[in-house]
N, C-alpha and C. Protein backbone atom coordinates (compact mmCIF):
# COMPACT_ATOMS: atom_id res chain seq x y z
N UNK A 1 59.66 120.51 154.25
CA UNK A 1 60.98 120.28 153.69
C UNK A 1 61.01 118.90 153.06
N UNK A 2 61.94 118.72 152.29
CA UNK A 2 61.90 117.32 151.45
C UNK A 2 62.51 116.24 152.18
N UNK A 3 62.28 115.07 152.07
CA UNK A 3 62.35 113.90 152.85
C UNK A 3 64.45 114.43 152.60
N UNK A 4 65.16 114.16 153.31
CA UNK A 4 66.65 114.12 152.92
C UNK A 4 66.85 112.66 152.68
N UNK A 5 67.96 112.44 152.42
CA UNK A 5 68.49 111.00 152.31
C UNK A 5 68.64 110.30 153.46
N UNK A 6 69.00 109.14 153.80
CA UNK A 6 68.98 108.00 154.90
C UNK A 6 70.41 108.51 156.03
N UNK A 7 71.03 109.18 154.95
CA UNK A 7 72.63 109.61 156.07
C UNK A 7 72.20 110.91 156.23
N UNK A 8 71.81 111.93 155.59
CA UNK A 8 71.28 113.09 156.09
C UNK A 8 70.32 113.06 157.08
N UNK A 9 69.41 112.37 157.41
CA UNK A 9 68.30 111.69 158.23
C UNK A 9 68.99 111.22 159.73
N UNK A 10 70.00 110.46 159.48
CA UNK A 10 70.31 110.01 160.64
C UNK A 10 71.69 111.50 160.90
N UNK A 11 72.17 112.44 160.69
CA UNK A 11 72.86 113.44 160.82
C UNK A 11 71.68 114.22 161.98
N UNK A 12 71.09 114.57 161.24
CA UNK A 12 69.82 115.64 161.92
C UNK A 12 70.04 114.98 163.05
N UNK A 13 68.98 113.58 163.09
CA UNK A 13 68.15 113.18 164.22
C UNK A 13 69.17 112.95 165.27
N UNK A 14 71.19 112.61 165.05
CA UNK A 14 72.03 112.97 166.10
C UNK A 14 71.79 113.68 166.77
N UNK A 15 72.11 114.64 166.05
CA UNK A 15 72.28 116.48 166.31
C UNK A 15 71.31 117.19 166.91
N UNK A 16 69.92 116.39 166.73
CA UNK A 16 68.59 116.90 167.49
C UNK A 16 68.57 118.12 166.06
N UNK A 17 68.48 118.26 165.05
CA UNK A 17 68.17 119.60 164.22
C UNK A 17 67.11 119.00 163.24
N UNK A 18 65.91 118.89 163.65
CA UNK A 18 64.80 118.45 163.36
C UNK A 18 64.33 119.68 162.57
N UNK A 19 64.50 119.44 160.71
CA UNK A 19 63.68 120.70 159.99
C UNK A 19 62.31 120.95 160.22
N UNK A 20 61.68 121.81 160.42
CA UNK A 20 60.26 122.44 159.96
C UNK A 20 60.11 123.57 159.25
N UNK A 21 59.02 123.42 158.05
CA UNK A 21 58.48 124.84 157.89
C UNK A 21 57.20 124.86 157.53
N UNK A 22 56.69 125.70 158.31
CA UNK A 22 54.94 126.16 158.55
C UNK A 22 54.59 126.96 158.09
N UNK A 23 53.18 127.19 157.45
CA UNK A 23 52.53 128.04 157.05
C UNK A 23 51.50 128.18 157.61
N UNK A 24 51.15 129.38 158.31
CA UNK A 24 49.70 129.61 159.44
C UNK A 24 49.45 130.87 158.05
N UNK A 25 48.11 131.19 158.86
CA UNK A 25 47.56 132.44 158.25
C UNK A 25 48.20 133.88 158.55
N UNK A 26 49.39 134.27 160.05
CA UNK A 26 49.70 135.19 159.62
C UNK A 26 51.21 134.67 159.72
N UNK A 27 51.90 133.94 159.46
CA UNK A 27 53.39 133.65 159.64
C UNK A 27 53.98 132.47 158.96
N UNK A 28 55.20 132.39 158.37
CA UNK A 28 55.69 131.34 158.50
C UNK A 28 56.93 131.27 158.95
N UNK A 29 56.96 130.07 159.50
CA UNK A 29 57.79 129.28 160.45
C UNK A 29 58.88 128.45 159.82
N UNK A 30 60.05 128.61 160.06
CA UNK A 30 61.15 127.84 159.44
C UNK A 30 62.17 127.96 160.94
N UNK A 31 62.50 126.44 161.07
CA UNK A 31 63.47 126.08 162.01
C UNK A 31 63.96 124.79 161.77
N UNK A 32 65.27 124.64 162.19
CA UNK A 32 66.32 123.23 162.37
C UNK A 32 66.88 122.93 163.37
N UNK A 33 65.52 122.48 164.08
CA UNK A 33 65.81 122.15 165.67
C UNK A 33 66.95 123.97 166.52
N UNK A 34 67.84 123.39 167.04
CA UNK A 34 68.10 125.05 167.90
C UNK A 34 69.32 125.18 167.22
N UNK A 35 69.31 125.02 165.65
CA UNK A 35 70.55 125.58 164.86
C UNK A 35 69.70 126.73 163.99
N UNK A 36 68.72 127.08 163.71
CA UNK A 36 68.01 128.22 163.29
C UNK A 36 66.75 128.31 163.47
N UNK A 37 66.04 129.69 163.31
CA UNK A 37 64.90 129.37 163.94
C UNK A 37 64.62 130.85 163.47
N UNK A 38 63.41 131.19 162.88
CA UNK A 38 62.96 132.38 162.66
C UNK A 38 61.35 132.32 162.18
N UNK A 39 60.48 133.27 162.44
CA UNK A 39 59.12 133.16 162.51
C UNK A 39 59.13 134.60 161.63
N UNK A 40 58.34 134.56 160.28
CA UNK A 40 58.07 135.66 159.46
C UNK A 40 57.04 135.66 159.28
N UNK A 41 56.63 137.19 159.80
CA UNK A 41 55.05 137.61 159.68
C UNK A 41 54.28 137.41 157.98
N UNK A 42 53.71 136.90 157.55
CA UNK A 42 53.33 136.53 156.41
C UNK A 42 53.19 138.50 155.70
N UNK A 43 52.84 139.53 156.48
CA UNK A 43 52.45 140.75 156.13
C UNK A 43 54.02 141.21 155.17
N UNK A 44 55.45 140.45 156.53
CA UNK A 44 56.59 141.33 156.05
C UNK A 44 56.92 140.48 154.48
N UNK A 45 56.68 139.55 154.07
CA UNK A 45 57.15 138.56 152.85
C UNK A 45 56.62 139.41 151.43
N UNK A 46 57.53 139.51 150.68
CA UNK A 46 57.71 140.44 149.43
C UNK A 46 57.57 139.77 148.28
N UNK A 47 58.19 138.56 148.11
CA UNK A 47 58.14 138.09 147.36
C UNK A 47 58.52 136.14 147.26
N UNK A 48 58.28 135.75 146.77
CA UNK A 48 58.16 133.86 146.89
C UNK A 48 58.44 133.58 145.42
N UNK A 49 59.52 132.91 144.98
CA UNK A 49 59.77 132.07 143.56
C UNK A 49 60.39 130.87 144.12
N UNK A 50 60.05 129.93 142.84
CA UNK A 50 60.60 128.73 142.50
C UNK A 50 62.52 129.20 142.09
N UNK A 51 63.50 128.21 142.70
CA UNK A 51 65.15 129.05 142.75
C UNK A 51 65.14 127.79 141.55
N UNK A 52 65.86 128.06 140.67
CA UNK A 52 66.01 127.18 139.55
C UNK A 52 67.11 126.40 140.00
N UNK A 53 68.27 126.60 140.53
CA UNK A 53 69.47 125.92 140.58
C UNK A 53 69.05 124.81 141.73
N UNK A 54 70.22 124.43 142.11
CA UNK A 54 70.18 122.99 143.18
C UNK A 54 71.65 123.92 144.27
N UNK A 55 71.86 123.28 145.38
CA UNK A 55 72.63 123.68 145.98
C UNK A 55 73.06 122.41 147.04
N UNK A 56 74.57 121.93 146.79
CA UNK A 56 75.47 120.91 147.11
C UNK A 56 75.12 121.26 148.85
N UNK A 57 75.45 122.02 149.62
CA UNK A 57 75.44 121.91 150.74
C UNK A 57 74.10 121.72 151.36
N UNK A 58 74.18 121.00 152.89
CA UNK A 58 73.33 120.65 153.51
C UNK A 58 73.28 121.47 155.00
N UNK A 59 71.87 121.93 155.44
CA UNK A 59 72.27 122.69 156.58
C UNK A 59 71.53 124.29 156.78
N UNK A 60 71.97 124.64 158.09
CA UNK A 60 71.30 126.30 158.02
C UNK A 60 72.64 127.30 158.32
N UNK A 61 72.49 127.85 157.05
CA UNK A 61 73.73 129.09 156.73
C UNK A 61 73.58 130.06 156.15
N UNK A 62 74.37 131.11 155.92
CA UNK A 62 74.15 131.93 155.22
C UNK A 62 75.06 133.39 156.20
N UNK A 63 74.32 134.61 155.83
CA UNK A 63 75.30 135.88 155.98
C UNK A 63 74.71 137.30 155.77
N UNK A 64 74.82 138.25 156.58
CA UNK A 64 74.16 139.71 156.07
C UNK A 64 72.38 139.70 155.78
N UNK A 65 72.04 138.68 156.26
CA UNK A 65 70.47 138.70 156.24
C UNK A 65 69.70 137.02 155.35
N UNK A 66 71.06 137.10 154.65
CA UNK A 66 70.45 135.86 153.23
C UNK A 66 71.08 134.63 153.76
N UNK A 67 69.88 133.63 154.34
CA UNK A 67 69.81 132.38 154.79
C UNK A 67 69.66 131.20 153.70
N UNK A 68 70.30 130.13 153.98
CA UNK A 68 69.71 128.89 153.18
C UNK A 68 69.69 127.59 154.22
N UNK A 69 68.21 127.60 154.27
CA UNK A 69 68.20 126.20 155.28
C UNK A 69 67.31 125.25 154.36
N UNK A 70 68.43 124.36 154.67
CA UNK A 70 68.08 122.99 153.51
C UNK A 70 68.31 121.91 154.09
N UNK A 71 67.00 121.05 153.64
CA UNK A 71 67.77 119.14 154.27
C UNK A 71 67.83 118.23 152.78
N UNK A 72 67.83 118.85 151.68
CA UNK A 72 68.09 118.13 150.25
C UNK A 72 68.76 119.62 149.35
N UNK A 73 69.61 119.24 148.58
CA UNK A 73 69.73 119.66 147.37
C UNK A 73 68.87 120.53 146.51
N UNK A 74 67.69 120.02 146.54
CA UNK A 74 66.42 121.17 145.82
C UNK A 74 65.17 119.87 145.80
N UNK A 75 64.49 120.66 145.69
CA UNK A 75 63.93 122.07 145.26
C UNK A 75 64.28 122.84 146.21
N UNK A 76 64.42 123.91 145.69
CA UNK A 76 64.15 125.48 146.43
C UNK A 76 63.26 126.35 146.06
N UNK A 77 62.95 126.93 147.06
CA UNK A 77 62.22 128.68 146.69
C UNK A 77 62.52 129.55 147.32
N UNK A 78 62.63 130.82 147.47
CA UNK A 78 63.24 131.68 147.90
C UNK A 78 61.91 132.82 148.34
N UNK A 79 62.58 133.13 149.92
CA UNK A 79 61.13 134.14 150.45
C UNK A 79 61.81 135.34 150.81
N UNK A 80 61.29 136.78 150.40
CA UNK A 80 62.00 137.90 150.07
C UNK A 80 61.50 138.48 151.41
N UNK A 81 61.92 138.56 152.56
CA UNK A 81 61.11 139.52 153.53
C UNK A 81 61.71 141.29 153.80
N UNK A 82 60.79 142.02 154.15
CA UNK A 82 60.62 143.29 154.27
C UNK A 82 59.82 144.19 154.72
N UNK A 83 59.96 144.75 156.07
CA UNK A 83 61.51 144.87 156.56
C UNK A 83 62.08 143.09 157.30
N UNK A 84 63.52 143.29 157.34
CA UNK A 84 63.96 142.24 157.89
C UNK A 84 62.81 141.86 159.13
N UNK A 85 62.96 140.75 159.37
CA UNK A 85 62.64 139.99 160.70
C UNK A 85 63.72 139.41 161.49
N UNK A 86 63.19 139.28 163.13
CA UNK A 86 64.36 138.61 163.68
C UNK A 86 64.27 136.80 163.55
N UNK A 87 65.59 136.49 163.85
CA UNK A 87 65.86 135.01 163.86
C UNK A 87 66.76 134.40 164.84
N UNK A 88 66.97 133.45 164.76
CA UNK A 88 68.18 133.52 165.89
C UNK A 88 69.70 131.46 164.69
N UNK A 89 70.42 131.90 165.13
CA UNK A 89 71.30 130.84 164.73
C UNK A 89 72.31 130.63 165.54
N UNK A 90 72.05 129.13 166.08
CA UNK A 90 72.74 128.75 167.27
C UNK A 90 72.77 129.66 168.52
N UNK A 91 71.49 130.21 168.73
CA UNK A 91 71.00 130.86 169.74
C UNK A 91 71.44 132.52 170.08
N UNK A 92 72.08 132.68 168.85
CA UNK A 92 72.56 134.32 168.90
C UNK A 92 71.04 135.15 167.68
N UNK A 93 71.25 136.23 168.00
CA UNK A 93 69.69 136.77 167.53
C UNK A 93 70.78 136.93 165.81
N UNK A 94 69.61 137.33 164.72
CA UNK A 94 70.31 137.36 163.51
C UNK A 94 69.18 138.28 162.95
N UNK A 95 69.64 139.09 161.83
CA UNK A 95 68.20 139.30 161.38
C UNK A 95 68.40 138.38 159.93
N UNK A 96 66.81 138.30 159.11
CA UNK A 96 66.41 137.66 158.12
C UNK A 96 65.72 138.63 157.01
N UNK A 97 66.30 138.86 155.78
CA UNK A 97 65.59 139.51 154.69
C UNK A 97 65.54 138.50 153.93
N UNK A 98 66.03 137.20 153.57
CA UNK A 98 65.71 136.37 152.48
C UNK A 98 66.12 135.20 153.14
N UNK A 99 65.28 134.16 152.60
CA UNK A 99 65.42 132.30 153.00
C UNK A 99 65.38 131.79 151.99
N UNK A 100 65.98 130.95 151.87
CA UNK A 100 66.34 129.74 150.87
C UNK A 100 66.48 128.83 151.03
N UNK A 101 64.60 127.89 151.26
CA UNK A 101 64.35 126.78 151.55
C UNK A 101 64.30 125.45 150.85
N UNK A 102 64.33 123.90 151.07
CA UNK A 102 64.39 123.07 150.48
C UNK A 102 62.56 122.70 150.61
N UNK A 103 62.01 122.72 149.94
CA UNK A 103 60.53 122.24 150.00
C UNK A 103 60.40 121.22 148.49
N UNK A 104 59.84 119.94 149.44
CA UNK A 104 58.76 118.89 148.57
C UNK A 104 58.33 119.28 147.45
N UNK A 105 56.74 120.36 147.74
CA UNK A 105 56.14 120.80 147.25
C UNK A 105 55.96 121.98 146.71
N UNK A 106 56.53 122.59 145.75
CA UNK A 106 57.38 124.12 145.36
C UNK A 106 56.31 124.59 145.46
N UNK A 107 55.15 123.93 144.49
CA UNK A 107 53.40 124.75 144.09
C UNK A 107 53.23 125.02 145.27
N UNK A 108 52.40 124.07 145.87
CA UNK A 108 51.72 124.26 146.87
C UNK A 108 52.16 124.89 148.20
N UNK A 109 53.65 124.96 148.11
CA UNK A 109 54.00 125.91 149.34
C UNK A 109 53.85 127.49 148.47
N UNK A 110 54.55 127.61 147.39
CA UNK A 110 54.21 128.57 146.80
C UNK A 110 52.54 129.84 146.59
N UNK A 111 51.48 128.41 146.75
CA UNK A 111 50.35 128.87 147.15
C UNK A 111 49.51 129.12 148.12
N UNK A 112 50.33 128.00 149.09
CA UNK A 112 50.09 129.10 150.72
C UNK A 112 50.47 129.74 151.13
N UNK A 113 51.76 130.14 150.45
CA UNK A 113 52.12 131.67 151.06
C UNK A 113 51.68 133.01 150.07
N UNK A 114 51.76 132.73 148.80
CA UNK A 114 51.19 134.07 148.19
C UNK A 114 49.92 134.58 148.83
């Protein structure tokens, strides 16, 4: 995820919602400390683009499957999964068909997951 700003930085590290997202060989991993948290089998992921727009809010949200967990504005890319996977937000289970992450590196996350 992309460095956030100095007040977004010190928000998290209050709150304990420490972003990660991982790429292993069969999964990736996206969590914000125990405000979201979901592990996608790299097999169920459909599809991966660069999201052209920027998006004002900060945080892990979203509705009906379509997540956006972000600690900057953009970049984004967007990961299409199928069938859903489980997740959990604020410790209730959720399912996940699409994420809409803030990543550094659009390419190169882009190329460890294709």
């Amino acid at each position: 995820m992309p460095r956030a700003n100095p007040v977004v930085r010190g928000l998290l590290a209050v709150t304990f919602t420490r972003p990660r997202v991982e790429v292993s060989r069969s999964a990736l991993l996206v969590s914000m400390g125990w405000a979201f948290r979901a592990v996608v089998p790299r097999a169920t992921v459909t599809e991966v683009a660069a999201v052209p727009w920027r998006r004002m809010s900060i945080g892990a949200h979203g509705w009906r499957g379509r997540w956006l967990v972000n600690t900057a504005t953009g970049p984004l890319v967007r990961v299409r999964v199928d069938p859903a996977t489980p997740g959990r937000v604020l410790g209730f289970p959720v399912r996940v068909r699409e994420l809409t992450l803030s990543i550094d590196d659009v390419d190169a996350f882009l190329t460890d997951l294709r």
